[in-house]
C-alpha atoms as a PDB file:
ATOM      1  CA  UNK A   1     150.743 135.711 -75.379  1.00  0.00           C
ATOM      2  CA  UNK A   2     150.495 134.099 -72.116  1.00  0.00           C
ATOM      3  CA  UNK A   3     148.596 130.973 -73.503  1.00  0.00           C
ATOM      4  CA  UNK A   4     151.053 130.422 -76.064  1.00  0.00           C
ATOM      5  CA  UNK A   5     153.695 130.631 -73.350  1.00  0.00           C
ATOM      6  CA  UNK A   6     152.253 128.432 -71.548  1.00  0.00           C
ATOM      7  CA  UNK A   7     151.503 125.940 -74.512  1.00  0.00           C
ATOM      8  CA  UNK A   8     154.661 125.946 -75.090  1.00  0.00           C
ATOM      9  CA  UNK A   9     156.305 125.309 -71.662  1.00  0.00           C
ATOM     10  CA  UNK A  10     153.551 122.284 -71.540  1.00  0.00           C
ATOM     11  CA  UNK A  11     154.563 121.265 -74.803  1.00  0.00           C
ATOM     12  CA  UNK A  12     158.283 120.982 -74.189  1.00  0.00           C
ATOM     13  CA  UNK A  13     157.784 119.794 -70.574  1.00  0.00           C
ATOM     14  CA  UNK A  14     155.831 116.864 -72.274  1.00  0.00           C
ATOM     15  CA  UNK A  15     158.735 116.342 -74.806  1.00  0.00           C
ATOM     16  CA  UNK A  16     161.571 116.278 -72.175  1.00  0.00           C
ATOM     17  CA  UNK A  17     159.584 113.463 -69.868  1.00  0.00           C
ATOM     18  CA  UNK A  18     158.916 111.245 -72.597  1.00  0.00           C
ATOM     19  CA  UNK A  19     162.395 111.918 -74.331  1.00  0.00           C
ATOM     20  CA  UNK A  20     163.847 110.213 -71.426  1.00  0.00           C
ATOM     21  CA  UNK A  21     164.739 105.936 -70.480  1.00  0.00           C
ATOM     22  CA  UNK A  22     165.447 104.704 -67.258  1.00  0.00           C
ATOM     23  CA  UNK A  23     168.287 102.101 -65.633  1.00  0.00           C
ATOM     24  CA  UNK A  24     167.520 100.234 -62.798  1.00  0.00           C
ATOM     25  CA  UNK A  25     169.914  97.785 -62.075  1.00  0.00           C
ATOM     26  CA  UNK A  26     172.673  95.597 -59.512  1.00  0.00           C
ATOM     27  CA  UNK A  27     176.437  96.104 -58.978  1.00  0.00           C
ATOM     28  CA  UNK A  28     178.387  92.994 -57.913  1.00  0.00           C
ATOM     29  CA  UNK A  29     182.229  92.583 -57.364  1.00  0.00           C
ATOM     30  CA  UNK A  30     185.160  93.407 -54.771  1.00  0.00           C
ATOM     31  CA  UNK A  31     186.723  96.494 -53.076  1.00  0.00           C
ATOM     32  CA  UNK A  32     190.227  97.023 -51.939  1.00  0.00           C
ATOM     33  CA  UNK A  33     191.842  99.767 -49.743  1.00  0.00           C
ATOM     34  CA  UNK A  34     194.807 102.309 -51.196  1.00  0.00           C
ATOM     35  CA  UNK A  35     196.555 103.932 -47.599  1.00  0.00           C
ATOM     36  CA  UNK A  36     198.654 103.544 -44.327  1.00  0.00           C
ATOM     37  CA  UNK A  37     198.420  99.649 -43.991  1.00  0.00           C
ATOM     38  CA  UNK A  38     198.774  96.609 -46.074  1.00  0.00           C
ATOM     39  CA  UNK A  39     198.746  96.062 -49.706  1.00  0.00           C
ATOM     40  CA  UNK A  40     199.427  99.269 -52.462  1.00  0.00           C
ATOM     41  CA  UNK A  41     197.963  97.883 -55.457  1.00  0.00           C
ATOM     42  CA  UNK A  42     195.622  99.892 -56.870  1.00  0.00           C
ATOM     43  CA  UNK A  43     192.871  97.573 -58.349  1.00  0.00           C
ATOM     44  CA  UNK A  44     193.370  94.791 -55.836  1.00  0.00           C
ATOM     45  CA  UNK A  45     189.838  93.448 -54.812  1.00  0.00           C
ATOM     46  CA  UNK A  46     190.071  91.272 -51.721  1.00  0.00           C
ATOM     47  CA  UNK A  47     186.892  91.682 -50.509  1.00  0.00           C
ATOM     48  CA  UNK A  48     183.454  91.020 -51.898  1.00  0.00           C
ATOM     49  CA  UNK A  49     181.071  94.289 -52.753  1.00  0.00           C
ATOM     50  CA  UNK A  50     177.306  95.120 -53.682  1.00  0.00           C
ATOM     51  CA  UNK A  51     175.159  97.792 -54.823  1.00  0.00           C
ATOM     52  CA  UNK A  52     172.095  99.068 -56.461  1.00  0.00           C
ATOM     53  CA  UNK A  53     171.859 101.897 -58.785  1.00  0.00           C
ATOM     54  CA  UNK A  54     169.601 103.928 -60.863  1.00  0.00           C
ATOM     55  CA  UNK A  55     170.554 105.828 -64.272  1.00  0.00           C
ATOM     56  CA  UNK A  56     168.256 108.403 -65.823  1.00  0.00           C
ATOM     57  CA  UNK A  57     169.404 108.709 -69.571  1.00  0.00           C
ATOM     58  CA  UNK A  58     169.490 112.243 -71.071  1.00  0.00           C
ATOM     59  CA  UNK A  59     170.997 111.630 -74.141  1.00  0.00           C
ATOM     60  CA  UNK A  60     173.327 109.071 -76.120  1.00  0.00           C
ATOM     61  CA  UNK A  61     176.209 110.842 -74.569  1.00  0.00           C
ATOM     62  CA  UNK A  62     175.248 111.064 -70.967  1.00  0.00           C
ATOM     63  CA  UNK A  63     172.994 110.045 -67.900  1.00  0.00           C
ATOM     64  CA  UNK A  64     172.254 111.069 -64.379  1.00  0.00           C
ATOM     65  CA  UNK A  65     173.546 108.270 -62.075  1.00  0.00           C
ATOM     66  CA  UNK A  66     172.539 107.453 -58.356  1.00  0.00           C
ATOM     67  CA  UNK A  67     174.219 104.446 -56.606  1.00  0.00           C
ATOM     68  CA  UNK A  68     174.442 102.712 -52.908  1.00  0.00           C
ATOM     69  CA  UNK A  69     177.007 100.655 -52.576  1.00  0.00           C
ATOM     70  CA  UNK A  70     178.747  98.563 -49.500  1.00  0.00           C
ATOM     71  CA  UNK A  71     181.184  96.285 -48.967  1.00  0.00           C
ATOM     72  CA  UNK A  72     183.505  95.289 -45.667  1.00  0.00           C
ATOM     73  CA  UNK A  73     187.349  96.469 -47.008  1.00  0.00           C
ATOM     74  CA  UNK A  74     190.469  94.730 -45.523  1.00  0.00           C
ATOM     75  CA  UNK A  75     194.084  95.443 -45.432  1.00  0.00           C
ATOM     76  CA  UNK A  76     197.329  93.362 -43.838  1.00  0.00           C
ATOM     77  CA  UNK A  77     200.553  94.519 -43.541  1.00  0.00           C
ATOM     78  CA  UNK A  78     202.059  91.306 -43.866  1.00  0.00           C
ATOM     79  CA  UNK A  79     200.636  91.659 -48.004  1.00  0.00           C
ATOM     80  CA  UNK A  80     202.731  94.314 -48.436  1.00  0.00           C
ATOM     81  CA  UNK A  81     205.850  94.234 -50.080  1.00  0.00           C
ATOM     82  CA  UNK A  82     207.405  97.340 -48.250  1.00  0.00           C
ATOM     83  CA  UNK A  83     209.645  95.551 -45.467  1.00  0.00           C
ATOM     84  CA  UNK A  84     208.557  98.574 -42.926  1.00  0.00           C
ATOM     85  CA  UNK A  85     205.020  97.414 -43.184  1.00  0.00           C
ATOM     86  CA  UNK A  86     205.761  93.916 -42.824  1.00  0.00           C
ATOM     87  CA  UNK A  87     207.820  94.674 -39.514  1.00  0.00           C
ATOM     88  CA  UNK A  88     204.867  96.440 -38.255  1.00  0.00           C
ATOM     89  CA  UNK A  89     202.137  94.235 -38.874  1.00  0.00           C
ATOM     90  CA  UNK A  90     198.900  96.113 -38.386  1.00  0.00           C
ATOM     91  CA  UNK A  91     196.326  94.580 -40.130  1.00  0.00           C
ATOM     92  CA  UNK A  92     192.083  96.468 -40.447  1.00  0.00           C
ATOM     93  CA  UNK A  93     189.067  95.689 -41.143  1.00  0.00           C
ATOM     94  CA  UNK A  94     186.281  98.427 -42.221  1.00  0.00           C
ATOM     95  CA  UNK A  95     182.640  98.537 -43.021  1.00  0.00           C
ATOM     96  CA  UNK A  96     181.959 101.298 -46.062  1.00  0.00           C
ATOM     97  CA  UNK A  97     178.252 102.160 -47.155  1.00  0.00           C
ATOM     98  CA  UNK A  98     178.327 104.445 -49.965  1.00  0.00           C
ATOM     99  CA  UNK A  99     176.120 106.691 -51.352  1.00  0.00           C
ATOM    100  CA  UNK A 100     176.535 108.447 -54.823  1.00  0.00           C
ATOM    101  CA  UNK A 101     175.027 110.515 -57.200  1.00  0.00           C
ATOM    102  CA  UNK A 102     176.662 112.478 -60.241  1.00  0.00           C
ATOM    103  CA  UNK A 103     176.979 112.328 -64.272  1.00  0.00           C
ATOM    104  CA  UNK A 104     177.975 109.247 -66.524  1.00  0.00           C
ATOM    105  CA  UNK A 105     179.525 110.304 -69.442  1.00  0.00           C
ATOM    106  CA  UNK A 106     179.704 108.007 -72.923  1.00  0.00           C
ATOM    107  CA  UNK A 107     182.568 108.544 -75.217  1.00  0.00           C
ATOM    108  CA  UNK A 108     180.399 107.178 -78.334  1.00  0.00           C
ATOM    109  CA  UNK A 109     176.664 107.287 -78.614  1.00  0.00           C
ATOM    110  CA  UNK A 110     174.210 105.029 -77.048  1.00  0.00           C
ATOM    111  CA  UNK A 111     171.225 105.448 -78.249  1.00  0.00           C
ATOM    112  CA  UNK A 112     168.867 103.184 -76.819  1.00  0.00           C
ATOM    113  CA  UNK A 113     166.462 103.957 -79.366  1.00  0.00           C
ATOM    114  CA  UNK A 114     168.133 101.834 -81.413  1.00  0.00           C
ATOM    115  CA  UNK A 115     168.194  98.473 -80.468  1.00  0.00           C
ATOM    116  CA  UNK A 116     171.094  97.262 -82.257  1.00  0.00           C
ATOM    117  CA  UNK A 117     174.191  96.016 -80.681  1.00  0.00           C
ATOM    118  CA  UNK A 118     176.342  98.819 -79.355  1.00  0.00           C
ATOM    119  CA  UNK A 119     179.527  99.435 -76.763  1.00  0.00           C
ATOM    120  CA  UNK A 120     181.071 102.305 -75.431  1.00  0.00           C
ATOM    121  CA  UNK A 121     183.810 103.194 -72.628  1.00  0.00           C
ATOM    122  CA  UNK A 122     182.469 105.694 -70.435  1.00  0.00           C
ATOM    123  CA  UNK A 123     183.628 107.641 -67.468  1.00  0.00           C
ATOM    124  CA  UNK A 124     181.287 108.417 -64.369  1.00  0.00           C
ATOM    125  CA  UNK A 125     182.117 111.275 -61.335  1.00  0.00           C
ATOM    126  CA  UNK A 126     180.355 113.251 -58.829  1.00  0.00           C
ATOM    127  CA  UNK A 127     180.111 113.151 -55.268  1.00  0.00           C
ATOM    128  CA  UNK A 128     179.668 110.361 -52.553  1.00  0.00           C
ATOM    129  CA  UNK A 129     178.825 110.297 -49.093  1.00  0.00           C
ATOM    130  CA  UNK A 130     180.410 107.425 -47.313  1.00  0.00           C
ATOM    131  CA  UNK A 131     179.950 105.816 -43.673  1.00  0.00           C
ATOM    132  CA  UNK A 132     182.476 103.832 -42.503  1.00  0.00           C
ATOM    133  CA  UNK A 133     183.622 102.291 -38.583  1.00  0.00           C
ATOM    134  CA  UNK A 134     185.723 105.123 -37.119  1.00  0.00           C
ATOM    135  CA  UNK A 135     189.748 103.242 -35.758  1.00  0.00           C
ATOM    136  CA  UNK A 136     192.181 103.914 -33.307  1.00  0.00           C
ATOM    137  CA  UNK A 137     195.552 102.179 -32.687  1.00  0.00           C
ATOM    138  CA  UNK A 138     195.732 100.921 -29.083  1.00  0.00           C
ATOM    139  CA  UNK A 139     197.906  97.780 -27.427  1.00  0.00           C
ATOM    140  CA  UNK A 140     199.787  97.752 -31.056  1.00  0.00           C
ATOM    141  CA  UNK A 141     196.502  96.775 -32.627  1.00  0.00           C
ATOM    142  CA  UNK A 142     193.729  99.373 -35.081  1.00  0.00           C
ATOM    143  CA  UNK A 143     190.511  99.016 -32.825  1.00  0.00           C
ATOM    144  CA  UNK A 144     186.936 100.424 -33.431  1.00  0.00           C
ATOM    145  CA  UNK A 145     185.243 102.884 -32.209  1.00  0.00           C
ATOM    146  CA  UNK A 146     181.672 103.728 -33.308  1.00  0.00           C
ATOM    147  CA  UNK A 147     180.764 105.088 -36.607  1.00  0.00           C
ATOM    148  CA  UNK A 148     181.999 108.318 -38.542  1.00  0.00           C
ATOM    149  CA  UNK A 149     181.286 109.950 -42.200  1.00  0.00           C
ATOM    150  CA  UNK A 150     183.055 111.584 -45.270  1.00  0.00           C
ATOM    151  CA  UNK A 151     182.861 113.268 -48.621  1.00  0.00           C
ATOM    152  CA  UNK A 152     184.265 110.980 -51.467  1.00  0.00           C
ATOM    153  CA  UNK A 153     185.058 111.974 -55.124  1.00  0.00           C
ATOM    154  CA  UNK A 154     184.335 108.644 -57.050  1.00  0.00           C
ATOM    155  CA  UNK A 155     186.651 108.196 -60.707  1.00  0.00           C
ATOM    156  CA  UNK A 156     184.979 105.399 -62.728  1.00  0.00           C
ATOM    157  CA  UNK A 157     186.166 104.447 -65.722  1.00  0.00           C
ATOM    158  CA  UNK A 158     183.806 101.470 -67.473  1.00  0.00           C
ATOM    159  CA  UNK A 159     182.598  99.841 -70.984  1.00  0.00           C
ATOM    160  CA  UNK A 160     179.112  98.834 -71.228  1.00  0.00           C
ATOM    161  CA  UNK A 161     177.013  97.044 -73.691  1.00  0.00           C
ATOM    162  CA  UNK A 162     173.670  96.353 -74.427  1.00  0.00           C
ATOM    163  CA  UNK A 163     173.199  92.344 -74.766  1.00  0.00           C
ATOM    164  CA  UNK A 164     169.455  91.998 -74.871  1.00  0.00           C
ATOM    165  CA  UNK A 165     166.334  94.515 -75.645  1.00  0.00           C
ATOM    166  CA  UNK A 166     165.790  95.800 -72.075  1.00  0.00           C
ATOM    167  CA  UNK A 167     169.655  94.797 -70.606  1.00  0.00           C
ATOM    168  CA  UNK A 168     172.718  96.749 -70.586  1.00  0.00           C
ATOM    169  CA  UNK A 169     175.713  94.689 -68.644  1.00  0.00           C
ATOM    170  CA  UNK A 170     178.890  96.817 -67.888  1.00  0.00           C
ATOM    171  CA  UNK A 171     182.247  96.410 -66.206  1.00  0.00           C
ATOM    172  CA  UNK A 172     183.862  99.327 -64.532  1.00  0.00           C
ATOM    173  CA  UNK A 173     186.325  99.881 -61.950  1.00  0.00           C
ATOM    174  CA  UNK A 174     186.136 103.047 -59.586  1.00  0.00           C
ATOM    175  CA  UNK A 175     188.524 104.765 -57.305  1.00  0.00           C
ATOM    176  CA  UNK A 176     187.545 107.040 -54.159  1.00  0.00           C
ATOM    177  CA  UNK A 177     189.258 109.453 -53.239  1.00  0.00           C
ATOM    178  CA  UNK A 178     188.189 110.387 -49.184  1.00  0.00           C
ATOM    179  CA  UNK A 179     188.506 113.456 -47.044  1.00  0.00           C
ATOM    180  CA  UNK A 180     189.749 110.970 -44.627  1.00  0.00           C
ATOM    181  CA  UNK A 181     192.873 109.765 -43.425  1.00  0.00           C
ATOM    182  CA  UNK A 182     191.503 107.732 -40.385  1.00  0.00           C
ATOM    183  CA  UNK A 183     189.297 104.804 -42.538  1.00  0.00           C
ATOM    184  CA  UNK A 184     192.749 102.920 -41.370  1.00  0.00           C
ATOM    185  CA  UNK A 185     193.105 104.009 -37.980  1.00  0.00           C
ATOM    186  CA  UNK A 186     195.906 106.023 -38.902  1.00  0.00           C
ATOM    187  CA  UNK A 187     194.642 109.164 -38.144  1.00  0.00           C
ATOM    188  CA  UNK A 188     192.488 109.480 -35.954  1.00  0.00           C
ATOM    189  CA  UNK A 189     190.581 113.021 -34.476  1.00  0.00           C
ATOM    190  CA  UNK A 190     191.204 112.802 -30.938  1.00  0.00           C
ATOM    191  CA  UNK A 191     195.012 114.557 -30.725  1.00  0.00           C
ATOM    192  CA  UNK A 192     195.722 112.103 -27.969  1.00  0.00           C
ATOM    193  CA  UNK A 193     196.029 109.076 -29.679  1.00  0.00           C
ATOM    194  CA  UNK A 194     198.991 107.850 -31.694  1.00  0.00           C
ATOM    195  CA  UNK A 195     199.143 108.329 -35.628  1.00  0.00           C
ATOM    196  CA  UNK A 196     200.827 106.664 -38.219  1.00  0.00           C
ATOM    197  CA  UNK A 197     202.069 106.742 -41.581  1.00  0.00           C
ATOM    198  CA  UNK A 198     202.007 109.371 -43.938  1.00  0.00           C
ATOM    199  CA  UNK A 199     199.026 111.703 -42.294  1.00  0.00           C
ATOM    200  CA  UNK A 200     199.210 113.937 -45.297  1.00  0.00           C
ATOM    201  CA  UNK A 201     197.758 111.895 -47.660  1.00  0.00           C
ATOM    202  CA  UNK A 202     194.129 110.968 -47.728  1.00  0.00           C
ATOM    203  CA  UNK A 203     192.416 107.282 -48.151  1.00  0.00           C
ATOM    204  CA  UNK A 204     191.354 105.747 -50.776  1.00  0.00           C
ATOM    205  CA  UNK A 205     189.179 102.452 -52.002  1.00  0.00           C
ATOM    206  CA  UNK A 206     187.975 100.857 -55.133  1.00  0.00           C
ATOM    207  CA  UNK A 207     185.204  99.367 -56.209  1.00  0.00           C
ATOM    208  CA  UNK A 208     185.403  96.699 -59.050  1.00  0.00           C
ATOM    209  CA  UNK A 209     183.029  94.776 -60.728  1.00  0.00           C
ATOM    210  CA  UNK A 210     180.207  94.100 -63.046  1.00  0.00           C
ATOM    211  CA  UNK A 211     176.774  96.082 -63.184  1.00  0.00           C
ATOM    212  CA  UNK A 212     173.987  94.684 -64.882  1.00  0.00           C
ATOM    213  CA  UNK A 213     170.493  96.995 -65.525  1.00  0.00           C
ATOM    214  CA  UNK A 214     166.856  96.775 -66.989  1.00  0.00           C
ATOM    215  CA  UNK A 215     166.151  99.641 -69.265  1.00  0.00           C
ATOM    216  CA  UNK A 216     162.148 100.710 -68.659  1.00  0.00           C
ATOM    217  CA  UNK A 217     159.931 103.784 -69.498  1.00  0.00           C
ATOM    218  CA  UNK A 218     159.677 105.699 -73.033  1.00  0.00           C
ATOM    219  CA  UNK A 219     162.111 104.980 -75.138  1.00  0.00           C
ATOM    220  CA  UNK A 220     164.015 108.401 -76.285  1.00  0.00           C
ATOM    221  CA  UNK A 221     164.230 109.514 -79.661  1.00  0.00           C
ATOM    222  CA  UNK A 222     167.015 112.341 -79.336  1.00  0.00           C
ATOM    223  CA  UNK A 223     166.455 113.012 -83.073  1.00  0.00           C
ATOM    224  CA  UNK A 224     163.693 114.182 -85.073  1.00  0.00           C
ATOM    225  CA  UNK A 225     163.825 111.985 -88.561  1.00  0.00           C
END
């Protein structure tokens, strides 16, 4: 009994890694900054952004997903079109390195067994961990002061589409949502200094673009003919 166990845990453990393709690929396009200063628009990119990520596919419908992603994020009152912002004038500039790991979700199959032309939206979440410059507002102005960290809850929303055997290109645009109010200076942790804005409300940024990926390993047949 315990041999055929065994047979069969080998035999299904065999199955499952060559079931299985692989995405390794770049991100390239611009971030913008949703918060206390500057601009509200929420897909806004003023800044340019990078990244490289990694996508192990489990079936047509969905696919483990690990990203890094950075990009310097900007914001100027004097964008904005509330008049109270434009009076104040406080203007940032931020350094974010991302990195994320959670489920992609297709809403139509994908099958990269078949190599036919295909497209699907798709939707990816999970969980990022994000370093970015810690701020401070001092002589009417946000300074920096050395580095600090954060949970982010990244909402993508995308539509991909294979255009070659081994090349899936995408274009997606994702929000973060922080545990942070202070990416902006407007919050900072030390009591002492002065706040601004609506300290309530957590920071967010976006990251916009284009991701292109090479497909590689077995390629998965998720049906049995």
């Amino acid at each position: 009994m315990n041999k055929i166990f065994i047979s069969f845990l080998c035999f299904f453990t065999f199955t499952a890694i060559h079931a299985q393709i692989h995405e390794l690929g770049v991100f390239l396009g611009g971030s913008n900054y949703i918060g206390d200063v500057g601009n509200t628009a929420y897909i806004d990119p003023n800044e340019p952004a990078f990244g490289v990520l990694y996508k192990w596919n489990k079936s047509p419908r969905h696919a483990y997903r690990i990203s890094y992603t950075q990009s310097q994020i900007s914001s100027d009152d004097l964008e904005s079109k509330e008049p109270g912002r434009n009076l104040r004038g406080y203007s940032f500039v931020n350094n974010i390195k991302e990195l994320s790991a959670g489920l992609e979700f297709n809403f139509f199959d994908f099958n990269l067994h078949d190599y036919k032309n295909k497209t699907t939206p798709y939707i990816y979440s999970g969980i990022s961990y994000v370093l970015y410059d810690g701020k401070y507002v001092a002589s009417n102005a946000i300074q920096t002061s050395g580095t600090s960290s954060t949970i982010a809850i990244p909402m993508t929303l995308g539509v991909k589409s294979n255009i070659a055997e081994y090349f899936i290109i995408a274009i997606e645009a994702g929000a973060r949502y922080t545990f942070t109010d202070n990416i902006d200076g407007s919050n900072p942790k030390n009591g002492s200094l002065p706040k601004f804005g609506n300290i309530n409300n957590n920071d967010w940024y976006v990251f916009s673009g284009v991701t292109l990926t090479y497909t590689f390993g077995e390629k998965p047949c998720y049906c049995r003919e």
